[in-house]
N, C-alpha and C. Protein backbone atom coordinates (compact mmCIF):
# COMPACT_ATOMS: atom_id res chain seq x y z
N UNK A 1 18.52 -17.14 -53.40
CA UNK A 1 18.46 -18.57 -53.60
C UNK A 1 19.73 -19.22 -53.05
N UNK A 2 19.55 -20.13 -52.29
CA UNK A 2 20.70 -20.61 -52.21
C UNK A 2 21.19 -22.10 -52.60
N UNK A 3 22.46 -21.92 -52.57
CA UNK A 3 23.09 -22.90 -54.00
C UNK A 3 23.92 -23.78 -52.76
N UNK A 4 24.38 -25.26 -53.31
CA UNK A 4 25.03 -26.30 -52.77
C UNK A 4 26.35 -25.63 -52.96
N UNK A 5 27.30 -26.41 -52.15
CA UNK A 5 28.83 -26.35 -52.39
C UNK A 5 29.17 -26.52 -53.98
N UNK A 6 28.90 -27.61 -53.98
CA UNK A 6 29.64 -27.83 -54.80
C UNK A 6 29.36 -27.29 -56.57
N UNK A 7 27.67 -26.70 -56.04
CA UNK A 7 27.21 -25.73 -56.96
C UNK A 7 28.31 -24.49 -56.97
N UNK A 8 28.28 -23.91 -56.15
CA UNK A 8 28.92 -23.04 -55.71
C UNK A 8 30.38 -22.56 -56.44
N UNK A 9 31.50 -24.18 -55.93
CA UNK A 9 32.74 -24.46 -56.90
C UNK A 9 32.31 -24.43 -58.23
N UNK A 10 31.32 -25.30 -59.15
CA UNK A 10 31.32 -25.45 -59.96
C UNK A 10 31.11 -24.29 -60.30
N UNK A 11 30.18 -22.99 -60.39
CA UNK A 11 30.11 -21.81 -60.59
C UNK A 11 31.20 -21.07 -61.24
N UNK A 12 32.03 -21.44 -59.91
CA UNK A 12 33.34 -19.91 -59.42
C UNK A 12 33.64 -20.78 -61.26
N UNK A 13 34.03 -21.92 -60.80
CA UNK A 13 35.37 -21.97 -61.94
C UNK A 13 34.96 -22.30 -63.33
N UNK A 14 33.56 -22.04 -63.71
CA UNK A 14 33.48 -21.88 -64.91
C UNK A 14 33.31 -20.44 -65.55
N UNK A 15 33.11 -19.52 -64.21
CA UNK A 15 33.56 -18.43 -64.42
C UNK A 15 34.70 -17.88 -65.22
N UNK A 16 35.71 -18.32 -64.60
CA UNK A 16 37.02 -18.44 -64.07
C UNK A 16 37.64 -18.78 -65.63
N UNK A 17 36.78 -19.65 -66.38
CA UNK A 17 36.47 -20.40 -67.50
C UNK A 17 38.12 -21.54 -67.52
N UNK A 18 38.26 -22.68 -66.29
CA UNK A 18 39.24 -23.67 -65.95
C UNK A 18 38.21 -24.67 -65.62
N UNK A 19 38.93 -25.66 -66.54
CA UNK A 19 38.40 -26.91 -66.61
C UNK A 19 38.82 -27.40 -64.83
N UNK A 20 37.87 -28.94 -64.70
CA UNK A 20 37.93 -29.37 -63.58
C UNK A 20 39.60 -29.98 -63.39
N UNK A 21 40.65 -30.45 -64.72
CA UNK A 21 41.56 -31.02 -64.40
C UNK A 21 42.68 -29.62 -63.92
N UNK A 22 42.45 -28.67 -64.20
CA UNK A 22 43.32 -27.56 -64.18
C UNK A 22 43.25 -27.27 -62.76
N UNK A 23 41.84 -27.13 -62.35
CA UNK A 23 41.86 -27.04 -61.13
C UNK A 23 42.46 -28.36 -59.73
N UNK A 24 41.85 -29.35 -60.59
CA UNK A 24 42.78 -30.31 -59.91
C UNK A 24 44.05 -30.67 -59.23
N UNK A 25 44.62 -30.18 -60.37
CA UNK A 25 46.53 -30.29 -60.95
C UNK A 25 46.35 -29.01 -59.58
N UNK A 26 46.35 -27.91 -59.81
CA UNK A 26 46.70 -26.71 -59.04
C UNK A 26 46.36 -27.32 -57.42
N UNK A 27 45.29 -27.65 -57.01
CA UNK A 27 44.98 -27.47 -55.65
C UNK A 27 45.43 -29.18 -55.31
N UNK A 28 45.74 -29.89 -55.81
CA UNK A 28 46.81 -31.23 -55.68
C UNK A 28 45.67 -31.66 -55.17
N UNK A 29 44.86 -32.39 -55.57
CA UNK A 29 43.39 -33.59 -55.22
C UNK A 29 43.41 -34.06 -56.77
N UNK A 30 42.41 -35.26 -56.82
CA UNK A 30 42.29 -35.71 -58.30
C UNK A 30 41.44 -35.27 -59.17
N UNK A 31 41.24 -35.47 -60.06
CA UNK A 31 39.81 -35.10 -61.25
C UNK A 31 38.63 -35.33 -60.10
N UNK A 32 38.77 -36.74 -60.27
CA UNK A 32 37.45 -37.32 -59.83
C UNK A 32 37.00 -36.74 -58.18
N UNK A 33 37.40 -36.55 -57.58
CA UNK A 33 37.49 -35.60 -56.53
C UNK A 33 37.10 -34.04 -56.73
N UNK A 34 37.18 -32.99 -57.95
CA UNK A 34 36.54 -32.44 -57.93
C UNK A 34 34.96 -32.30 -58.71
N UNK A 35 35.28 -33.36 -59.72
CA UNK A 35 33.75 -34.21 -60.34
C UNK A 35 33.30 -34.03 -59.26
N UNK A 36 33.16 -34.92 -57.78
CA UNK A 36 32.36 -35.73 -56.82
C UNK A 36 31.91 -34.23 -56.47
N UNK A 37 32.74 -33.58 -55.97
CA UNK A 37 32.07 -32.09 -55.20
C UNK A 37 31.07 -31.52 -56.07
N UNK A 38 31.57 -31.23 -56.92
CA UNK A 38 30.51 -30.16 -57.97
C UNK A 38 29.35 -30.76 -58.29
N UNK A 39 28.93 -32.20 -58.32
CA UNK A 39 28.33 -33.07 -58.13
C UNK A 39 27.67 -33.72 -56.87
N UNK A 40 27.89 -32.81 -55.95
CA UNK A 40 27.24 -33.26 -54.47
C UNK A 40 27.46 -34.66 -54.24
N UNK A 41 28.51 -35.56 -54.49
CA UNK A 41 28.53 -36.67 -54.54
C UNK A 41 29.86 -37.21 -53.07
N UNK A 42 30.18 -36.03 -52.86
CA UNK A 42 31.26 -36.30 -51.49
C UNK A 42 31.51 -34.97 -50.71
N UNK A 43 31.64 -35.00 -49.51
CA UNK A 43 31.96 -34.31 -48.57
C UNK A 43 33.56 -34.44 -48.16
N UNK A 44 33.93 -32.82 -49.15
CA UNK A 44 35.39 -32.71 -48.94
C UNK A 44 36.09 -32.49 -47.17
N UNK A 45 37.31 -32.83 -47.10
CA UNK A 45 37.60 -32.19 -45.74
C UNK A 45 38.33 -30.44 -46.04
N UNK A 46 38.08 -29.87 -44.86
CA UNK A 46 38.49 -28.39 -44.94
C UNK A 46 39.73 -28.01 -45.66
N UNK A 47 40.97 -29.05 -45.46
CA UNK A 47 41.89 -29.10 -46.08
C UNK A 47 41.52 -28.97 -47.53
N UNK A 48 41.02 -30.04 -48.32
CA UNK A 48 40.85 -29.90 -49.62
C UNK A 48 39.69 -28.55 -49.70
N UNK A 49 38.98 -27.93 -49.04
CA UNK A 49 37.85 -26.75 -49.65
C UNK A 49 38.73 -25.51 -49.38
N UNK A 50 39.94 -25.96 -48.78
CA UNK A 50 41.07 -24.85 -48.69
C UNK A 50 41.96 -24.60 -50.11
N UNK A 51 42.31 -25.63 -50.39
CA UNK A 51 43.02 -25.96 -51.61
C UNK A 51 42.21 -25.35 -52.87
N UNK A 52 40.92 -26.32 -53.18
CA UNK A 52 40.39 -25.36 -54.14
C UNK A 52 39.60 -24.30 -54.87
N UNK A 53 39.63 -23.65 -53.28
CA UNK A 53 38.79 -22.12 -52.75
C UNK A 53 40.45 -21.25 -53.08
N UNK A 54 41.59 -21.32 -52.84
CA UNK A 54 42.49 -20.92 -53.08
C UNK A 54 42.66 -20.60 -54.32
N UNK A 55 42.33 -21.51 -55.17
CA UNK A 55 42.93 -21.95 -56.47
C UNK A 55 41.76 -20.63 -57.27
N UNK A 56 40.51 -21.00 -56.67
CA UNK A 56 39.21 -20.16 -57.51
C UNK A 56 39.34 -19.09 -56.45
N UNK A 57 40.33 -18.76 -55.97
CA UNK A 57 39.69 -16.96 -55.38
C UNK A 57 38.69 -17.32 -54.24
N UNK A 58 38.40 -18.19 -53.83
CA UNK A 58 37.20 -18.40 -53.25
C UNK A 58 37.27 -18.32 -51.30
N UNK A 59 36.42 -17.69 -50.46
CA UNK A 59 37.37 -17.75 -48.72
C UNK A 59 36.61 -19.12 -48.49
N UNK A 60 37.39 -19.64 -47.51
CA UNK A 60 36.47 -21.02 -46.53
C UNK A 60 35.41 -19.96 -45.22
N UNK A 61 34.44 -20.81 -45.79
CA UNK A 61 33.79 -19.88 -44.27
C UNK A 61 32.98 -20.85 -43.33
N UNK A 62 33.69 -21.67 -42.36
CA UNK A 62 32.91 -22.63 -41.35
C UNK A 62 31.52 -22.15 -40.88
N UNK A 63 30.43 -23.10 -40.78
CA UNK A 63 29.13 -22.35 -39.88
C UNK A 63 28.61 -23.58 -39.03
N UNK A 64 28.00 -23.70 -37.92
CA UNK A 64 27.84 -24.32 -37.17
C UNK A 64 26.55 -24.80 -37.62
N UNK A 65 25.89 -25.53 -37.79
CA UNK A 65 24.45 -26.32 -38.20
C UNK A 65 23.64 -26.52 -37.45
N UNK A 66 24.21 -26.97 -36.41
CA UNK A 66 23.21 -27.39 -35.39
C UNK A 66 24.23 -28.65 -34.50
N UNK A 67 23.29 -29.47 -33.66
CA UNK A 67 23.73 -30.64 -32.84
C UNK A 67 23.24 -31.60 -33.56
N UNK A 68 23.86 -32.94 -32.94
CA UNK A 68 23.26 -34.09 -32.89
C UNK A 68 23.19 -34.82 -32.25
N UNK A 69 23.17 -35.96 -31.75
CA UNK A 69 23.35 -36.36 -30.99
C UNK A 69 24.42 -37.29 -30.12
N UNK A 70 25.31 -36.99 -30.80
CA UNK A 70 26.87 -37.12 -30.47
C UNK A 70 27.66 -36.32 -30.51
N UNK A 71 26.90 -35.05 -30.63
CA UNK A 71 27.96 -33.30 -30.31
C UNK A 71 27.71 -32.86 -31.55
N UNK A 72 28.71 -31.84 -31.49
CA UNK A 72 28.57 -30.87 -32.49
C UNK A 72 28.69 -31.49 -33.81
N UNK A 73 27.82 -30.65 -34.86
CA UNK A 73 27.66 -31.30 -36.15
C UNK A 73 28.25 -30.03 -37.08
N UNK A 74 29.43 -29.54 -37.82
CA UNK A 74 30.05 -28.83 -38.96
C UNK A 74 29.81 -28.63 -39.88
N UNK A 75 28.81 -28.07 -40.77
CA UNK A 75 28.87 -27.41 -42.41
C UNK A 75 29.60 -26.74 -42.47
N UNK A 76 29.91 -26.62 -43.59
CA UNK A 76 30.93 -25.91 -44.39
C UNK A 76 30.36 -24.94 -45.82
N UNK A 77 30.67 -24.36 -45.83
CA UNK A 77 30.85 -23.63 -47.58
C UNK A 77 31.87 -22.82 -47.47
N UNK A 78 31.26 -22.29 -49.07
CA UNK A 78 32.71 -21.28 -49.86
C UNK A 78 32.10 -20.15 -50.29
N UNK A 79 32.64 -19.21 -50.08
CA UNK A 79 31.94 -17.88 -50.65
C UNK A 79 33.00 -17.07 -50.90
N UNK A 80 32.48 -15.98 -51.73
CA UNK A 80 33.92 -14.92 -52.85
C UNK A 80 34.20 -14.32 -51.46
């Protein structure tokens, strides 16, 4: 099955059993910023899925999606 990003984050770090502000504080972005992700509600930049893939153990792994019609188009996820 496969799961959203921000499914994904939310996962690791309740694993992890760290609230969203802990993780926050650590990977330097705000609360509400990791609310929005875990929540499919914003598209982080690599910088921040660096930060709190770090924080949860987690690697960045770029994949190419496809085109569009103004060039190349970037997904992203996180995996252990």
């Amino acid at each position: 099955m496969l799961i959203s990003l921000g499914e994904s984050i939310r996962l690791r770090r309740k694993e992890l059993k760290l609230s969203q502000s802990y993780v926050a504080d650590l990977a330097e972005v705000s609360l509400n910023t990791i609310s929005k992700i875990e929540r499919g509600e914003a598209n982080p930049t690599v910088d921040v899925l660096q930060k709190i893939g770090n924080v949860l153990g987690m690697e960045l792994k770029l994949e190419i999606k496809g085109l569009n019609k103004l060039g190349y188009a970037l997904g992203s996820s996180i995996s252990e």
